[in-house]
PDB file of N, CA and C in Angstrom:
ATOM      1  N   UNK A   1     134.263  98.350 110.385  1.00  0.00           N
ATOM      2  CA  UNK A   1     133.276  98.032 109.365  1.00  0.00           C
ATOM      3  C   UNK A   1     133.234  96.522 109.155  1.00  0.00           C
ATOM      4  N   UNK A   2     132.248  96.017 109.024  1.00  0.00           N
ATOM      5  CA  UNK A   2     131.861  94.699 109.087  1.00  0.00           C
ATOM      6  C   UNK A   2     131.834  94.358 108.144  1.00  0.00           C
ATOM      7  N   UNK A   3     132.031  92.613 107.588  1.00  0.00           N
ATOM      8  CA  UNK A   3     131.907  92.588 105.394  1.00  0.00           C
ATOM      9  C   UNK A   3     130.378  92.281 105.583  1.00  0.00           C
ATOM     10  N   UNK A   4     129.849  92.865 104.601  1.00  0.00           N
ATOM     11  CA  UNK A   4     128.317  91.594 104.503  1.00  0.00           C
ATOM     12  C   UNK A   4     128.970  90.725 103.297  1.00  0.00           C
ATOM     13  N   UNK A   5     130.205  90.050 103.351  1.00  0.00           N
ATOM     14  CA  UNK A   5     129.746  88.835 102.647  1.00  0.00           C
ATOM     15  C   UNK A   5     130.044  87.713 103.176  1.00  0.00           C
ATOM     16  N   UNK A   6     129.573  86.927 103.167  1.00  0.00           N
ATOM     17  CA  UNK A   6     129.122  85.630 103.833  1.00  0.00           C
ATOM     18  C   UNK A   6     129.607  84.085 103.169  1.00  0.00           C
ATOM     19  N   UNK A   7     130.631  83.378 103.435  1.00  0.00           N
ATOM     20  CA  UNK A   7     130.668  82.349 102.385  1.00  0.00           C
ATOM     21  C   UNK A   7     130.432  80.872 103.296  1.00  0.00           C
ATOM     22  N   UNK A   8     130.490  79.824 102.713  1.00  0.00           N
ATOM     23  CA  UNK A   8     130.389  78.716 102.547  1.00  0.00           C
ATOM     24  C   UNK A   8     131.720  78.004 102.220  1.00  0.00           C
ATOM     25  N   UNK A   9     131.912  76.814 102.838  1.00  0.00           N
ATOM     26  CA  UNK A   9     132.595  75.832 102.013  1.00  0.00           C
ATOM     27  C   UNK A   9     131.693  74.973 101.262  1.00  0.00           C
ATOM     28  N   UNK A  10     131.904  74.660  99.680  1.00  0.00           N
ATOM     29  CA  UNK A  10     131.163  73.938  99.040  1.00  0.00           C
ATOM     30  C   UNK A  10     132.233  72.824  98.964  1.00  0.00           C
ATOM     31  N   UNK A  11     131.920  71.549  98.845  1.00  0.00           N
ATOM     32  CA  UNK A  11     132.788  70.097  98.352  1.00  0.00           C
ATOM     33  C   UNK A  11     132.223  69.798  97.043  1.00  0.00           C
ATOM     34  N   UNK A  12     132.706  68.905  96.610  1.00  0.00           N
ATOM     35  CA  UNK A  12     132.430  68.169  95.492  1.00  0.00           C
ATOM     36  C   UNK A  12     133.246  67.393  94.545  1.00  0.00           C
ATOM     37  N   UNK A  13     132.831  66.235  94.554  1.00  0.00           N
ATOM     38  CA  UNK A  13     133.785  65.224  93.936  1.00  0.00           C
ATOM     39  C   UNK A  13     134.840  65.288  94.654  1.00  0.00           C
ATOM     40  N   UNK A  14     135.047  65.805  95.515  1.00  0.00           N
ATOM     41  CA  UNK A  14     136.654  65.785  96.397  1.00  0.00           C
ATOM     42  C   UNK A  14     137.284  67.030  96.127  1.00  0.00           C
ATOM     43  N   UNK A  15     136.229  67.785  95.405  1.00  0.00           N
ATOM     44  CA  UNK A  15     137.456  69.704  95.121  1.00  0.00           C
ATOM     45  C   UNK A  15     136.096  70.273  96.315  1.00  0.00           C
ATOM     46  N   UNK A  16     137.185  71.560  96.969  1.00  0.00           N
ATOM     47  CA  UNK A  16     136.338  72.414  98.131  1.00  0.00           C
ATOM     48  C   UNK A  16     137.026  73.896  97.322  1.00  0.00           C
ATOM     49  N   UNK A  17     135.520  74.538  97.352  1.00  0.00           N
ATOM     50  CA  UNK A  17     135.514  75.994  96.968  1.00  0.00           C
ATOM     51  C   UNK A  17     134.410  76.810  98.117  1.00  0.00           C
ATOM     52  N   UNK A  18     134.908  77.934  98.165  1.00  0.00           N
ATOM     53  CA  UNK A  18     134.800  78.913  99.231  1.00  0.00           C
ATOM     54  C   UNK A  18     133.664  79.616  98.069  1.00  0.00           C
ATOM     55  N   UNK A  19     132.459  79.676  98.339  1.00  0.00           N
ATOM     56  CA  UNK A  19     131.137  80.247  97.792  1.00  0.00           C
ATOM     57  C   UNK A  19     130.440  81.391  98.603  1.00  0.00           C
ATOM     58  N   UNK A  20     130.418  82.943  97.924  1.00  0.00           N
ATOM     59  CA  UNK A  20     129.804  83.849  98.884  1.00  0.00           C
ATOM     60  C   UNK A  20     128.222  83.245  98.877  1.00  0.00           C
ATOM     61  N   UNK A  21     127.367  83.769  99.624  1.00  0.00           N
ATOM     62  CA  UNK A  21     125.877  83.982  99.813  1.00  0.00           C
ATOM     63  C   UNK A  21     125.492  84.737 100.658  1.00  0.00           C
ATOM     64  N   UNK A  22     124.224  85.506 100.132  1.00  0.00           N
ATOM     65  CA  UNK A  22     123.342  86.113 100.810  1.00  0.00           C
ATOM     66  C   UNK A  22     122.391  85.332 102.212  1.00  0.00           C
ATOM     67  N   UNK A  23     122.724  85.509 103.529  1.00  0.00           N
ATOM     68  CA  UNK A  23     121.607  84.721 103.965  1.00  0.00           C
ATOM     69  C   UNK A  23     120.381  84.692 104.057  1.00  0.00           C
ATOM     70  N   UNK A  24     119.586  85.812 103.409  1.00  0.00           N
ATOM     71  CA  UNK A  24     118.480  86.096 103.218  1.00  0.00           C
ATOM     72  C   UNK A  24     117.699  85.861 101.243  1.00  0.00           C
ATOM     73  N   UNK A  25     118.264  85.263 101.030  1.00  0.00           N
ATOM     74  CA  UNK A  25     118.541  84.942  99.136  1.00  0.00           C
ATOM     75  C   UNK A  25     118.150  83.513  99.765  1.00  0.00           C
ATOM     76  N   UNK A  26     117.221  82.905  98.707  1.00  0.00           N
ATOM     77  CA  UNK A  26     116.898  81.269  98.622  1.00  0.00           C
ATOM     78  C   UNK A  26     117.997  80.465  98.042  1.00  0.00           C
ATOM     79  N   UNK A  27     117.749  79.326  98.974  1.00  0.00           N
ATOM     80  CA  UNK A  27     118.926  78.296  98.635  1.00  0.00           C
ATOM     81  C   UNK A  27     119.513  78.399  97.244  1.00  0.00           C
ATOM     82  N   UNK A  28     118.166  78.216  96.644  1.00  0.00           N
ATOM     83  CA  UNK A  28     118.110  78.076  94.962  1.00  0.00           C
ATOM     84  C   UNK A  28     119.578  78.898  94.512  1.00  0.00           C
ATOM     85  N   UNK A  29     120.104  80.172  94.679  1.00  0.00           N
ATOM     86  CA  UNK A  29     120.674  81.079  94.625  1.00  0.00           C
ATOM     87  C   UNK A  29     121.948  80.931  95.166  1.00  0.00           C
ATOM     88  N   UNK A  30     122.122  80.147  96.227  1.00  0.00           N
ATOM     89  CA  UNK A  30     123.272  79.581  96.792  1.00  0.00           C
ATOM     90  C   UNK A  30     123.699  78.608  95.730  1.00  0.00           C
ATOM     91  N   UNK A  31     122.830  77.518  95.409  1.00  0.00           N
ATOM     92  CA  UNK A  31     123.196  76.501  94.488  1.00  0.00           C
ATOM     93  C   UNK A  31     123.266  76.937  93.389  1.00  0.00           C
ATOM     94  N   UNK A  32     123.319  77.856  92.903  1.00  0.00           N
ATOM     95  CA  UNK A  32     123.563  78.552  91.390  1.00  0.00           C
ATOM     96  C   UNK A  32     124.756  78.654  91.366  1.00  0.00           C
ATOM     97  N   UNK A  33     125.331  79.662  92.594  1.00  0.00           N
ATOM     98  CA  UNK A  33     126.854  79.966  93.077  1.00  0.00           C
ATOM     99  C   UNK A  33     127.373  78.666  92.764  1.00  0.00           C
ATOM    100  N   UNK A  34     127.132  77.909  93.809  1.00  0.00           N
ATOM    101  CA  UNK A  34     127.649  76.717  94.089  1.00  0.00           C
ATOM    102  C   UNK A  34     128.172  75.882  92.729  1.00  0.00           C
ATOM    103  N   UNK A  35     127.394  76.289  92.070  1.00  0.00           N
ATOM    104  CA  UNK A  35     127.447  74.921  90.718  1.00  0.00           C
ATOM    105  C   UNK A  35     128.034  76.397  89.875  1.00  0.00           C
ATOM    106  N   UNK A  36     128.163  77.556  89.875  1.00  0.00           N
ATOM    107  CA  UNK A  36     129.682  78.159  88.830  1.00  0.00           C
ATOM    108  C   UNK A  36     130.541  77.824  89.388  1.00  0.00           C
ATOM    109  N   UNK A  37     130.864  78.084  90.777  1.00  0.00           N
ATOM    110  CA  UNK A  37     132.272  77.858  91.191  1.00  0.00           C
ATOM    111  C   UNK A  37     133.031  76.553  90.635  1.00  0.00           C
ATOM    112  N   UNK A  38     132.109  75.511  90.383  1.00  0.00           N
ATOM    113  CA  UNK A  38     132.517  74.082  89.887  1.00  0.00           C
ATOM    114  C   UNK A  38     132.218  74.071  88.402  1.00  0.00           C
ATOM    115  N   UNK A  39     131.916  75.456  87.884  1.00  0.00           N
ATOM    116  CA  UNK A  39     132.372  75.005  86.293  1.00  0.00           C
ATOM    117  C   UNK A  39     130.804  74.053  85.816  1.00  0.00           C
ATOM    118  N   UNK A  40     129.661  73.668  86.263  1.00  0.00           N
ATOM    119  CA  UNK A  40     128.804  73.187  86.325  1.00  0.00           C
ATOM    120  C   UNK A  40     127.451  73.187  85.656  1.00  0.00           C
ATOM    121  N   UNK A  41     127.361  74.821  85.547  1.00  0.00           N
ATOM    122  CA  UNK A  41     126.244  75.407  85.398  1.00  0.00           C
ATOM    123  C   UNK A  41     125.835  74.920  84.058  1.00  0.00           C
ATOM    124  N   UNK A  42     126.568  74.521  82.876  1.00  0.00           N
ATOM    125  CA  UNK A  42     126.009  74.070  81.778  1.00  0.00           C
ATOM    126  C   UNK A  42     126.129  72.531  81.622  1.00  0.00           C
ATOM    127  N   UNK A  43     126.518  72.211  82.242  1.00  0.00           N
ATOM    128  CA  UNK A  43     126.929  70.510  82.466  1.00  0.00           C
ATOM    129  C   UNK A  43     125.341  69.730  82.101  1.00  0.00           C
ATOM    130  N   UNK A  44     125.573  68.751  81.824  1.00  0.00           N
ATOM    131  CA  UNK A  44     124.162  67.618  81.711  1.00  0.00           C
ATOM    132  C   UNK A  44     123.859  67.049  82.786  1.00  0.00           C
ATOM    133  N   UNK A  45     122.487  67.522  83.491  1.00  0.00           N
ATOM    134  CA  UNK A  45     122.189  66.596  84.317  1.00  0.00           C
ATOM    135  C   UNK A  45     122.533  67.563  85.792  1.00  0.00           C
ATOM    136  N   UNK A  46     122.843  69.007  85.282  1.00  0.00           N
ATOM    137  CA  UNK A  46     122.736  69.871  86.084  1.00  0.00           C
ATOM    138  C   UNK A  46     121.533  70.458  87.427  1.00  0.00           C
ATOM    139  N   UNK A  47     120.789  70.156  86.833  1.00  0.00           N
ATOM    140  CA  UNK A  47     119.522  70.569  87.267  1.00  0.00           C
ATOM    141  C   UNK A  47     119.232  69.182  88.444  1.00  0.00           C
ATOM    142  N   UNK A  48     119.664  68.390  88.147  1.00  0.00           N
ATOM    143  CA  UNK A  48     119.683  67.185  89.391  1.00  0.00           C
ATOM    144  C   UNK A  48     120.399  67.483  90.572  1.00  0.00           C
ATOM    145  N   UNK A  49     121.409  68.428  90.667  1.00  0.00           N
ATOM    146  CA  UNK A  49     122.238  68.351  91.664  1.00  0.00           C
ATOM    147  C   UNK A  49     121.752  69.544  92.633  1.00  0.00           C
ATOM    148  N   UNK A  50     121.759  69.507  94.183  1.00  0.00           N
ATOM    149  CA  UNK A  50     121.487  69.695  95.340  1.00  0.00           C
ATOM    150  C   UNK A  50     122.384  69.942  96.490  1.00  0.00           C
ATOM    151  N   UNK A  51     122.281  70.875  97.115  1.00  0.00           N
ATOM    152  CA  UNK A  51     122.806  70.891  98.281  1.00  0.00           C
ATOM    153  C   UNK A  51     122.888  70.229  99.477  1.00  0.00           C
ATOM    154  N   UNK A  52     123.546  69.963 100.385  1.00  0.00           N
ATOM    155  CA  UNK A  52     123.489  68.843 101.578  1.00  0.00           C
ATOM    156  C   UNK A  52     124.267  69.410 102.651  1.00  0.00           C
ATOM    157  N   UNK A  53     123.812  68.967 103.589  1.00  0.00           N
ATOM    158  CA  UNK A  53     124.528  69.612 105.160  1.00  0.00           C
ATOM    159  C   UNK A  53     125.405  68.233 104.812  1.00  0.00           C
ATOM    160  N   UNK A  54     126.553  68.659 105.661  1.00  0.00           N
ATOM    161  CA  UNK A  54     127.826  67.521 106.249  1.00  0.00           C
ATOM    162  C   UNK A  54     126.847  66.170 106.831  1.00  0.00           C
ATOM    163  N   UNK A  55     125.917  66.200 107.546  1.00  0.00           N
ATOM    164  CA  UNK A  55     124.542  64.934 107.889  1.00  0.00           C
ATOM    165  C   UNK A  55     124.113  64.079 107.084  1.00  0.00           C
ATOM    166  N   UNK A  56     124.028  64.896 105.329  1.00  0.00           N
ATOM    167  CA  UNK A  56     123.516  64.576 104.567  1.00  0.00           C
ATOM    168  C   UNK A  56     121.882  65.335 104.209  1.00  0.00           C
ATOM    169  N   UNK A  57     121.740  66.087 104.863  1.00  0.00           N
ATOM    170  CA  UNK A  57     120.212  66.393 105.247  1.00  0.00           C
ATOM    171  C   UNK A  57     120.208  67.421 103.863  1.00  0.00           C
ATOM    172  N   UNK A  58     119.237  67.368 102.781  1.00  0.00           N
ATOM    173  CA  UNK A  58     119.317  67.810 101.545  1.00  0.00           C
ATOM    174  C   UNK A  58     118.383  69.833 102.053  1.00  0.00           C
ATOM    175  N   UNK A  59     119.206  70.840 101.621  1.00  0.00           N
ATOM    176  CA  UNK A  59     118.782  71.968 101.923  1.00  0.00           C
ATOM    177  C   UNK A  59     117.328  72.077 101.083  1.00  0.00           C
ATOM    178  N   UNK A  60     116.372  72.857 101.095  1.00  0.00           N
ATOM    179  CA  UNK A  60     115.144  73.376 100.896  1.00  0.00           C
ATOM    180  C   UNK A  60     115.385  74.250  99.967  1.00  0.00           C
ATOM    181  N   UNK A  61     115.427  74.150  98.435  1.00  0.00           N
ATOM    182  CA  UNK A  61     115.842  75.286  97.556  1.00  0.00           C
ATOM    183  C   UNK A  61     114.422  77.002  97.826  1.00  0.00           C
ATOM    184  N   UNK A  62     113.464  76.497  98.460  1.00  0.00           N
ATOM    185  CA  UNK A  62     112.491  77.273  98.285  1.00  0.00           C
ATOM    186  C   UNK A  62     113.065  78.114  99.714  1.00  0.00           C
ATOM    187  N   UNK A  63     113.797  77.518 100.394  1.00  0.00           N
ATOM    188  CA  UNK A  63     113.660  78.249 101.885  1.00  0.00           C
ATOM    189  C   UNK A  63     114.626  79.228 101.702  1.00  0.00           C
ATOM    190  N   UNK A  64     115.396  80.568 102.631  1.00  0.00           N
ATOM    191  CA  UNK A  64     116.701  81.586 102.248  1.00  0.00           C
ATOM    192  C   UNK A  64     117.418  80.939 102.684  1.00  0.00           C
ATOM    193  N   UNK A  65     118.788  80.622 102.585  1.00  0.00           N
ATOM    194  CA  UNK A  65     119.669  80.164 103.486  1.00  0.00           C
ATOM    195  C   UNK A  65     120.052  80.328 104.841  1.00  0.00           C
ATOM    196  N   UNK A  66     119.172  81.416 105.311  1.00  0.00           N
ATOM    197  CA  UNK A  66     119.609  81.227 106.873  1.00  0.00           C
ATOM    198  C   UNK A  66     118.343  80.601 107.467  1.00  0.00           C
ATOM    199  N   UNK A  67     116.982  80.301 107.098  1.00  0.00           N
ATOM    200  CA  UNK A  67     116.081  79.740 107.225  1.00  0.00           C
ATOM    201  C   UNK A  67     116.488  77.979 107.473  1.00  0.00           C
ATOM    202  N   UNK A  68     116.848  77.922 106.042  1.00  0.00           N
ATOM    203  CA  UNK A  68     117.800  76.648 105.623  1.00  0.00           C
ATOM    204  C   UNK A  68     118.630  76.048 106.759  1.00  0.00           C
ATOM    205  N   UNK A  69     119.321  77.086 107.529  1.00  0.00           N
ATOM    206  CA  UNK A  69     120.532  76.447 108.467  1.00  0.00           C
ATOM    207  C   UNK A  69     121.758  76.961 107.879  1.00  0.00           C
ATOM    208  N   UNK A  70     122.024  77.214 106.652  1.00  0.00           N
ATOM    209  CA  UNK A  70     123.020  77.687 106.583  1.00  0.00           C
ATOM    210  C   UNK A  70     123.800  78.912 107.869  1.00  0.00           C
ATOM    211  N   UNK A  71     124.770  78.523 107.896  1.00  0.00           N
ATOM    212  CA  UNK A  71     125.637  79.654 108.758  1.00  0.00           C
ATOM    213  C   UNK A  71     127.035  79.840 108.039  1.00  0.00           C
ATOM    214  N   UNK A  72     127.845  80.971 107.854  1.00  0.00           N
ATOM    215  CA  UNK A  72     128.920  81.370 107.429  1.00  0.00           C
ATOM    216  C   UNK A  72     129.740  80.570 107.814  1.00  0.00           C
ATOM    217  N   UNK A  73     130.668  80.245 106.833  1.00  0.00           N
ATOM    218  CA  UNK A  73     131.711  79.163 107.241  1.00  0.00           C
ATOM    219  C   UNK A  73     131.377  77.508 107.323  1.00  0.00           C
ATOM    220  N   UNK A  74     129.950  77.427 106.865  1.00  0.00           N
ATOM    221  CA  UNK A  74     129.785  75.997 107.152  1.00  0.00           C
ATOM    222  C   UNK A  74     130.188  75.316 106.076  1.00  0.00           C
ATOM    223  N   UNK A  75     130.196  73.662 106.112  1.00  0.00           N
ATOM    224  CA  UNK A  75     130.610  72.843 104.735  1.00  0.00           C
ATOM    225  C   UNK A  75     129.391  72.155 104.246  1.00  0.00           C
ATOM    226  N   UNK A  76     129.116  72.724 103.043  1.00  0.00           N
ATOM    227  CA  UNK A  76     128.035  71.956 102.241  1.00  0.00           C
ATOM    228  C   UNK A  76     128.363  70.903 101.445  1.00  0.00           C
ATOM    229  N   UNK A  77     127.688  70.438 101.112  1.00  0.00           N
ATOM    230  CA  UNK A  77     128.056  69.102  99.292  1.00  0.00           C
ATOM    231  C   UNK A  77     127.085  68.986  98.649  1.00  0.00           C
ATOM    232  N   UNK A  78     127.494  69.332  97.809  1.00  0.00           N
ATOM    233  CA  UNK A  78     126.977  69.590  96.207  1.00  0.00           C
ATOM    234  C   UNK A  78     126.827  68.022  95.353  1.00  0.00           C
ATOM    235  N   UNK A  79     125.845  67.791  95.576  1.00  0.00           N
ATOM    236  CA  UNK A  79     125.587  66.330  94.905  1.00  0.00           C
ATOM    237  C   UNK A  79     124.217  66.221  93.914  1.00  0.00           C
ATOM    238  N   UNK A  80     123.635  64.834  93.732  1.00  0.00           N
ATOM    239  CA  UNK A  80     122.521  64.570  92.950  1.00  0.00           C
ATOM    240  C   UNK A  80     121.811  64.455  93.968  1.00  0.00           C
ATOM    241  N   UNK A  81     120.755  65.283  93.756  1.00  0.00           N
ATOM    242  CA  UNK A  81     119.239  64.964  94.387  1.00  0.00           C
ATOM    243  C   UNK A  81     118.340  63.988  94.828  1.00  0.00           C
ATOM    244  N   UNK A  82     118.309  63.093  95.527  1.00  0.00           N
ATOM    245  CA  UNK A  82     117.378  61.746  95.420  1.00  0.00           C
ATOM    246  C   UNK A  82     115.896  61.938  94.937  1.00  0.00           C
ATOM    247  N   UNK A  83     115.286  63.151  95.365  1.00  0.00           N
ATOM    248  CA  UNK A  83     113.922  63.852  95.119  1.00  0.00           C
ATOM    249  C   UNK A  83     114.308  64.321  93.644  1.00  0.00           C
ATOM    250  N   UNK A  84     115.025  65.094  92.780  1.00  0.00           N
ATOM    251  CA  UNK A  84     114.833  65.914  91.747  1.00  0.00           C
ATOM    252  C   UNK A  84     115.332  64.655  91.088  1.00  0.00           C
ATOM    253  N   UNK A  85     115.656  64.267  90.923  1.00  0.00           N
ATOM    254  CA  UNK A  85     116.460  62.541  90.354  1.00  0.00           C
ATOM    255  C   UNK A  85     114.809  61.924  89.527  1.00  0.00           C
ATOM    256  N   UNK A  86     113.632  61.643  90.615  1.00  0.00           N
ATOM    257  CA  UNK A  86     113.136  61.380  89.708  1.00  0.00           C
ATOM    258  C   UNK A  86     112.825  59.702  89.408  1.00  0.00           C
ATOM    259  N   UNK A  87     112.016  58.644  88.894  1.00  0.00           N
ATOM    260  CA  UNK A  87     112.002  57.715  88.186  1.00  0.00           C
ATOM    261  C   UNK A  87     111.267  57.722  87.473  1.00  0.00           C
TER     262      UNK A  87
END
């Protein structure tokens, strides 16, 4: 029997947490995960922060994660947005 669950390494600030996801669920949904595992979700200035391949290449919250590129086991980073940031 096979698991369907699927995780991620997330980084951030220098802490790494192991995040399940759906690969068929929008990024958006990954980064929800992403930002409880870090205690985040009510933080200020939440809504700025974004996902990133190890490249830097910022994920597509509208796209699913396997659309995205995501693959099981990969390392993301959880940062501020340059686009949702804003001036």
């Amino acid at each position: 029997m096979t698991s369907s669950r699927d995780t991620v390494t997330v980084t951030f600030n220098g802490a790494d947490r192991e995040v399940d996801y759906q690969p068929h669920a929008a990024v958006q949904a990954l980064l929800a995960h992403a930002k409880q595992a870090f205690g985040m979700q009510e933080a200020p200035n939440n809504h700025l922060l974004s996902l990133f391949t190890e490249g830097g290449v910022e994920l597509n919250d509208n796209l699913s994660a396997k659309d995205a590129g995501v693959t099981p086991g990969m390392l993301l980073v959880l940062r501020q947005s340059t686009v949702k940031g804003g001036a």
